[in-house]
Protein backbone atom coordinates (compact mmCIF):
# COMPACT_ATOMS: atom_id res chain seq x y z
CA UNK A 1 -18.43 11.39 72.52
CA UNK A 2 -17.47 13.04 69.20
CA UNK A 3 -13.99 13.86 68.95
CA UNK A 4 -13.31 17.80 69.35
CA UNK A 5 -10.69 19.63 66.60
CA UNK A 6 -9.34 22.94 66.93
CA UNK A 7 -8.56 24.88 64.03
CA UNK A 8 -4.65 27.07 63.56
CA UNK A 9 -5.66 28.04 59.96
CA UNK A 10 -4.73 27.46 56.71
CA UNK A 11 -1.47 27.26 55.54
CA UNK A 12 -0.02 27.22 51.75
CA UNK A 13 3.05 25.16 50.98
CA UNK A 14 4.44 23.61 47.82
CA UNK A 15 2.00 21.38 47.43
CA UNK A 16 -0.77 23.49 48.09
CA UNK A 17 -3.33 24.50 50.89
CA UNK A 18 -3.64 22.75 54.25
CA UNK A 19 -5.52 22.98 57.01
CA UNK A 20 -3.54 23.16 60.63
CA UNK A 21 -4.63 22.45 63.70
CA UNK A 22 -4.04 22.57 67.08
CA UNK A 23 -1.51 20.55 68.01
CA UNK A 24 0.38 20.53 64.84
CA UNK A 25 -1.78 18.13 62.59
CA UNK A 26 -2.16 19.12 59.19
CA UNK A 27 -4.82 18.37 56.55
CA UNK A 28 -3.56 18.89 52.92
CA UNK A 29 -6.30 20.39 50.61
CA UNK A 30 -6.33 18.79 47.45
CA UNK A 31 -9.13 19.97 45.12
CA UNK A 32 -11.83 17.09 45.03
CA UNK A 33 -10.97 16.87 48.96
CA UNK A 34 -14.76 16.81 50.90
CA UNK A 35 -14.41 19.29 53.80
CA UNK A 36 -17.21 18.64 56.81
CA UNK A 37 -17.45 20.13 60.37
CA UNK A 38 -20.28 21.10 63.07
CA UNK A 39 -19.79 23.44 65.65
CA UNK A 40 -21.80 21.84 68.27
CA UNK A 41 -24.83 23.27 70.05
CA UNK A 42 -23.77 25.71 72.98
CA UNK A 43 -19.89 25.52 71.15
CA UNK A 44 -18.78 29.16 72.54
CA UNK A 45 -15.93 30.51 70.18
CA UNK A 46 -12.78 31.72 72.67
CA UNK A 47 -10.06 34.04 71.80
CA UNK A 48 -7.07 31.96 69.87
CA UNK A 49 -4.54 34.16 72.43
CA UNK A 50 -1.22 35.98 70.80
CA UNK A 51 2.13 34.88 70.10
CA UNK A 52 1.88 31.34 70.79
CA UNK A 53 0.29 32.29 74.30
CA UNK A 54 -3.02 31.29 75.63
CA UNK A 55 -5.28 33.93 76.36
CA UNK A 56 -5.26 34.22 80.10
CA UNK A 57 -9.06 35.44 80.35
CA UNK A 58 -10.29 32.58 77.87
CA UNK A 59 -12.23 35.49 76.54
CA UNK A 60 -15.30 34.63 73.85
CA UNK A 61 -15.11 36.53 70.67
CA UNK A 62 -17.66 37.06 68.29
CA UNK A 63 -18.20 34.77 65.44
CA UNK A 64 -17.56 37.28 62.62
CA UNK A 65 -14.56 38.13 63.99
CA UNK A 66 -11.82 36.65 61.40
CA UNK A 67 -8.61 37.58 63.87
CA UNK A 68 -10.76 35.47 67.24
CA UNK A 69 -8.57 37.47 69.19
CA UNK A 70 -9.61 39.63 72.23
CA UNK A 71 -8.87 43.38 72.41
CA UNK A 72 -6.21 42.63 74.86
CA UNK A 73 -4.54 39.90 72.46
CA UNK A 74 -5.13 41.47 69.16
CA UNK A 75 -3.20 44.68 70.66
CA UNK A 76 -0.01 42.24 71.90
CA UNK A 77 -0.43 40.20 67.84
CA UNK A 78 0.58 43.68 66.65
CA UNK A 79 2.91 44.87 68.90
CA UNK A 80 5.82 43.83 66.74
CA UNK A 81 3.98 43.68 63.57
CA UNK A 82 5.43 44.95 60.21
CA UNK A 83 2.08 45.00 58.65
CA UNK A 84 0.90 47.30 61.78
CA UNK A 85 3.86 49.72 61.26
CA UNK A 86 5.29 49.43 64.50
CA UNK A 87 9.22 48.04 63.59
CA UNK A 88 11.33 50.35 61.96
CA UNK A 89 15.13 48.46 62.75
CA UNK A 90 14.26 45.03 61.02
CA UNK A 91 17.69 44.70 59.04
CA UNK A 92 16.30 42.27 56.63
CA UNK A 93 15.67 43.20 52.99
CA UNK A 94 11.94 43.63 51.85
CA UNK A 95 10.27 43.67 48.60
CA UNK A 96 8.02 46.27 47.40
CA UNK A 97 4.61 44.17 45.30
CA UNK A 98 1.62 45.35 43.19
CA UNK A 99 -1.14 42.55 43.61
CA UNK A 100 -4.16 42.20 41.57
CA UNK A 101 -7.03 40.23 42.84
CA UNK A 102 -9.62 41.05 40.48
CA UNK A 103 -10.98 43.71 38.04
CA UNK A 104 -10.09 46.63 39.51
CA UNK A 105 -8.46 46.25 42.29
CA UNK A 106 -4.66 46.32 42.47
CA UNK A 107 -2.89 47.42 45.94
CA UNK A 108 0.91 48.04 47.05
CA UNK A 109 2.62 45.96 49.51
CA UNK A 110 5.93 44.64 51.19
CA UNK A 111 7.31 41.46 52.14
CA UNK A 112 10.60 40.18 53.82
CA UNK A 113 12.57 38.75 50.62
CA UNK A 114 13.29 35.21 52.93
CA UNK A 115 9.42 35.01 52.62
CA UNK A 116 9.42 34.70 48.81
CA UNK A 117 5.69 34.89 47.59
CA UNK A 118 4.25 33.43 50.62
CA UNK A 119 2.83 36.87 51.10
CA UNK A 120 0.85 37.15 48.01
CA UNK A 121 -0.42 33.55 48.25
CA UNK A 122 -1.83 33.80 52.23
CA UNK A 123 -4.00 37.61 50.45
CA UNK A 124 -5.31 35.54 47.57
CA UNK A 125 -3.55 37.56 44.80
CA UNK A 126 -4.76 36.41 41.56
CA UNK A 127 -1.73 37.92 39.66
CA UNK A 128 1.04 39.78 41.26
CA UNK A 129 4.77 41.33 40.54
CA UNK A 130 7.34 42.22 42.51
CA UNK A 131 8.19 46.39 42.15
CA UNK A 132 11.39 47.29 44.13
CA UNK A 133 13.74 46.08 46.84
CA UNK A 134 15.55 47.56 49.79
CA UNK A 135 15.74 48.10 52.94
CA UNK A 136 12.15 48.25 55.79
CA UNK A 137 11.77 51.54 55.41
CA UNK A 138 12.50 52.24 51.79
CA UNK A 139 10.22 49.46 51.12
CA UNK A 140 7.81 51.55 53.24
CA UNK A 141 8.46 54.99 51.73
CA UNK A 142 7.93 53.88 48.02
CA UNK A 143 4.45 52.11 49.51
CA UNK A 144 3.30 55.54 50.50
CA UNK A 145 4.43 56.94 47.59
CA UNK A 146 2.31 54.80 45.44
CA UNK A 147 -0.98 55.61 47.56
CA UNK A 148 -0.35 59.31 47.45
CA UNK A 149 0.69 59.68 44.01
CA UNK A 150 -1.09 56.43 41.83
CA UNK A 151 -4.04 55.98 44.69
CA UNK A 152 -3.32 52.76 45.04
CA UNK A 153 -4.36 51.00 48.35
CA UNK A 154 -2.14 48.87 50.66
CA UNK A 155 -5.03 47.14 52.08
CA UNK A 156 -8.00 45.54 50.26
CA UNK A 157 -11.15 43.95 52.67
CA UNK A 158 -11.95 39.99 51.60
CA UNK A 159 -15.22 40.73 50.66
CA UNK A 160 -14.04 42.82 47.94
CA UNK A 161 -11.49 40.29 46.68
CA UNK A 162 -14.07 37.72 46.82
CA UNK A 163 -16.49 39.88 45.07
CA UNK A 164 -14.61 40.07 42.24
CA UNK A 165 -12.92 37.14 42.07
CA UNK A 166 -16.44 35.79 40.84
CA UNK A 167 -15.95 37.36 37.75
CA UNK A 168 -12.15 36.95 36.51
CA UNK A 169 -10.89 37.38 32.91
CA UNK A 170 -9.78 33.94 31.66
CA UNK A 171 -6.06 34.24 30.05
CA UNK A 172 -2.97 35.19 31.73
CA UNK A 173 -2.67 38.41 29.94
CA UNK A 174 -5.67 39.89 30.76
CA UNK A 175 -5.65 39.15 34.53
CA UNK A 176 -1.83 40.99 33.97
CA UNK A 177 -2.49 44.02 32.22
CA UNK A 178 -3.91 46.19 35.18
CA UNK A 179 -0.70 45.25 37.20
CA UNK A 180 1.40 46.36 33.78
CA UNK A 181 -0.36 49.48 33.90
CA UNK A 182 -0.22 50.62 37.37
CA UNK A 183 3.88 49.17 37.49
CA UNK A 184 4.84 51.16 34.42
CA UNK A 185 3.05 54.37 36.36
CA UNK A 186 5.12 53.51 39.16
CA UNK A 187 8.41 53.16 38.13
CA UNK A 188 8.30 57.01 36.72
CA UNK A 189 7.07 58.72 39.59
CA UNK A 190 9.56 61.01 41.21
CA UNK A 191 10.93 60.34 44.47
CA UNK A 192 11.75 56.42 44.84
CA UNK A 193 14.26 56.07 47.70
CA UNK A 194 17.95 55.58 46.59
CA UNK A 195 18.31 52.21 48.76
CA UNK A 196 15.38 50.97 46.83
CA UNK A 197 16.49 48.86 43.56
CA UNK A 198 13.72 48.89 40.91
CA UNK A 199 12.65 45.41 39.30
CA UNK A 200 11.19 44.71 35.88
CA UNK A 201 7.11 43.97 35.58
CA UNK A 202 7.35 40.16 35.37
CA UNK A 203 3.73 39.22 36.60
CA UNK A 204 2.83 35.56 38.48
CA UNK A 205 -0.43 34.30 38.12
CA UNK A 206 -1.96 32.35 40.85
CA UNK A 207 -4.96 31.60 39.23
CA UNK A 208 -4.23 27.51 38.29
CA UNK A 209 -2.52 27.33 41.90
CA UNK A 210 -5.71 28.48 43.36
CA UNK A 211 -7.30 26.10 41.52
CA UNK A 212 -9.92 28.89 40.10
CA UNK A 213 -9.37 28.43 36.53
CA UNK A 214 -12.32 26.75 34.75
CA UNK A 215 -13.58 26.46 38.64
CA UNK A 216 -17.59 27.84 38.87
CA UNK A 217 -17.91 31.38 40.12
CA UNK A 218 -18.47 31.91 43.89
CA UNK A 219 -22.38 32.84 44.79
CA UNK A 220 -21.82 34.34 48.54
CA UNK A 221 -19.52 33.74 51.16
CA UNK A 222 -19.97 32.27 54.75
CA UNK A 223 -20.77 35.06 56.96
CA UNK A 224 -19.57 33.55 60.46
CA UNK A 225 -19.71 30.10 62.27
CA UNK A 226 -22.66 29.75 64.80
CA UNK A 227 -23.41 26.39 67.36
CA UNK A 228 -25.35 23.94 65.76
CA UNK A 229 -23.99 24.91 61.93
CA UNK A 230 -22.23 23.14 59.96
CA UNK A 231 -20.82 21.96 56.79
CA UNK A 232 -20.53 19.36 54.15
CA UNK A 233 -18.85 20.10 50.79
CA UNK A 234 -16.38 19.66 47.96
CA UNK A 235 -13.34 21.00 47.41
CA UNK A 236 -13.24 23.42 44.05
CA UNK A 237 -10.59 26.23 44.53
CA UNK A 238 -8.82 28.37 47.67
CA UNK A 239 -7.17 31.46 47.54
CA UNK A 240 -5.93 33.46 50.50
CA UNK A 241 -7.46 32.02 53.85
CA UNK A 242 -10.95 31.17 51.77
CA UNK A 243 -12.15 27.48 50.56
CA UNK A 244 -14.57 27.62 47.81
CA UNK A 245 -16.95 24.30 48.57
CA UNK A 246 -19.57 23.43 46.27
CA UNK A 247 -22.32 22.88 48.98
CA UNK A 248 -25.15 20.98 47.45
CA UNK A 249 -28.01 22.85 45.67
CA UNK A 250 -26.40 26.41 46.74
CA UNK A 251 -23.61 26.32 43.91
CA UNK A 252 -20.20 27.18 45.61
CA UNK A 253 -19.96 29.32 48.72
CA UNK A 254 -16.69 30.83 50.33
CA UNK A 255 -15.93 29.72 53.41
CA UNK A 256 -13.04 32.19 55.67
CA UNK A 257 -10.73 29.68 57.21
CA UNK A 258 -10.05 32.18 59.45
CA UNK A 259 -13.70 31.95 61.11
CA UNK A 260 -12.87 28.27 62.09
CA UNK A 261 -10.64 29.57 64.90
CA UNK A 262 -11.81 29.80 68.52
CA UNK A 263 -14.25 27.57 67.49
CA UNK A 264 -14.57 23.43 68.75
CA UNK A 265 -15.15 21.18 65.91
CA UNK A 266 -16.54 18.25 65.73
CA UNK A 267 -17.50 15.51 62.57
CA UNK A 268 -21.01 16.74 61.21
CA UNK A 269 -24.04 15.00 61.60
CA UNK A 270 -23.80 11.65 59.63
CA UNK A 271 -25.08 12.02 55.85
CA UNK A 272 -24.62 11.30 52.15
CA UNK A 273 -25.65 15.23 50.99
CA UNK A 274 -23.38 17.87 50.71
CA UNK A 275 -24.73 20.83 52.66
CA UNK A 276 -24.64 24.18 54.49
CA UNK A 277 -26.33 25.54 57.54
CA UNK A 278 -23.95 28.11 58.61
CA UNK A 279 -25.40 32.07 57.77
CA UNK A 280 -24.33 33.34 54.20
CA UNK A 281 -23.65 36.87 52.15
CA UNK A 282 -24.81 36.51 48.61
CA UNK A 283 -22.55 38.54 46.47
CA UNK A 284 -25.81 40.18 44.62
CA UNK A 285 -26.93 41.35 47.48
CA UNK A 286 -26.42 43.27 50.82
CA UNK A 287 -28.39 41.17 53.29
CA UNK A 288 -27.09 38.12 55.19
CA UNK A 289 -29.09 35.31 55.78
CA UNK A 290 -29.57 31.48 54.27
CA UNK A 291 -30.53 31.21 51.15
């Protein structure tokens, strides 16, 4: 009997992506790596649980869902979440970003300062800067500042980040000059908090970490995980939660780490081709299915 893997995610660390699983085994992600799974026939995808608790229902969840949480356990994951809004006492300093992930589309955002760019590596930002620091919620007052003044968002779906990530300038300074624009906007709007300290535009580009310079564009994305599926491919670029695997004949295709949870997974059928079987979005186009 085939031995059965559980997918945590993927993690980024200082030597790049890796894949965690259950149990606390980690697969590092070098680019070249092949990446192959099945889900197997019948495989029903349960709910991951919430804060290192097992969901007490077992619940399935649907195989598009990226969180593979259950209402019930999605609602206790964001009970204390600073993304969600819901702490306003966290004494630790934050940091106020602009992050581009393609042409665009720059959004606002805030990170705890101990997390140092973790942040903007686990979205997939291309190019990013940091904007101002302070306390929680003067980190939080100057994001709503920049969406009601500069229309700037503070959240961005993947499938528009992957969309145009397809099609990325190729120097340094051009994938910077739409977070130049927007931070030298920002920094002379009226109303920053006091407690916030302004910081200089000095933009980071992700774009060799992720691997996608030089890499071939992205043609679709995987659009969920299904029993019987699976995958053979190599390794080309990641960025955020997503692997970009050149899959055979199909060019490269994203695959959303974040589907692999819930899921059992087991070694794919034995063979020498890279492949796909798993349902996928092409980018020039609005309707799913294998092509």
């Amino acid at each position: 009997m085939a031995q059965v893997w559980k997918c945590a995610g993927l993690r980024w660390t200082a030597g790049g992506p890796e894949l965690v699983w259950d149990g606390g085994r980690r697969s590092a992600l070098p680019w070249g790596k092949r990446v192959a799974f099945a889900v197997p026939a019948g495989a029903v995808r349960r709910c991951v649980g919430a804060r290192g608790h097992a969901c007490p229902l077992r619940a399935a969840v649907p195989g598009r869902s990226t969180g593979a949480r259950c209402e019930e356990c999605a609602r206790l994951d964001r009970a204390h979440s600073v993304a969600a809004d819901t702490i306003a006492d966290d004494p630790r300093p934050y940091r106020v970003y602009l992050a581009w992930f393609g042409p665009g589309l720059v959004k606002v955002g805030i990170t705890a300062v101990a997390r140092g760019p973790a942040r903007l590596l686990e979205q997939g930002a291309v190019c990013f800067s940091w904007l101002g620091t302070g306390p929680l919620m003067a980190a939080r007052r100057t994001e709503e500042l920049l969406r009601a003044a500069l229309r700037v968002p503070d959240r961005v779906p993947y499938a528009e980040k992957r969309t145009v990530r397809a099609g990325l300038p190729g120097s340094e300074d051009e994938r910077a000059a739409e977070v130049r624009e927007v931070h030298a906007r920002a920094v002379l709007l009226e109303g920053w908090p006091e407690s916030l300290t302004r910081e200089p535009c000095r933009p980071v580009d992700h774009a060799g970490r992720f691997g996608l310079s030089g890499a071939p564009a992205a043609v679709g994305d995987v659009v969920a995980l299904v029993p019987g599926g699976a995958v053979r491919g190599e390794l080309v670029a990641a960025a955020g939660p997503d692997l970009h695997l050149a899959a055979g004949g199909r060019g490269v295709v994203v695959l959303d780490t974040r589907l692999m949870t819930g899921w059992p997974l087991t070694p794919p059928p034995s063979s020498a081709a890279d492949s796909l079987t798993f349902p996928v979005r092409e980018f020039r186009g609005e309707q799913d299915g294998l092509f």
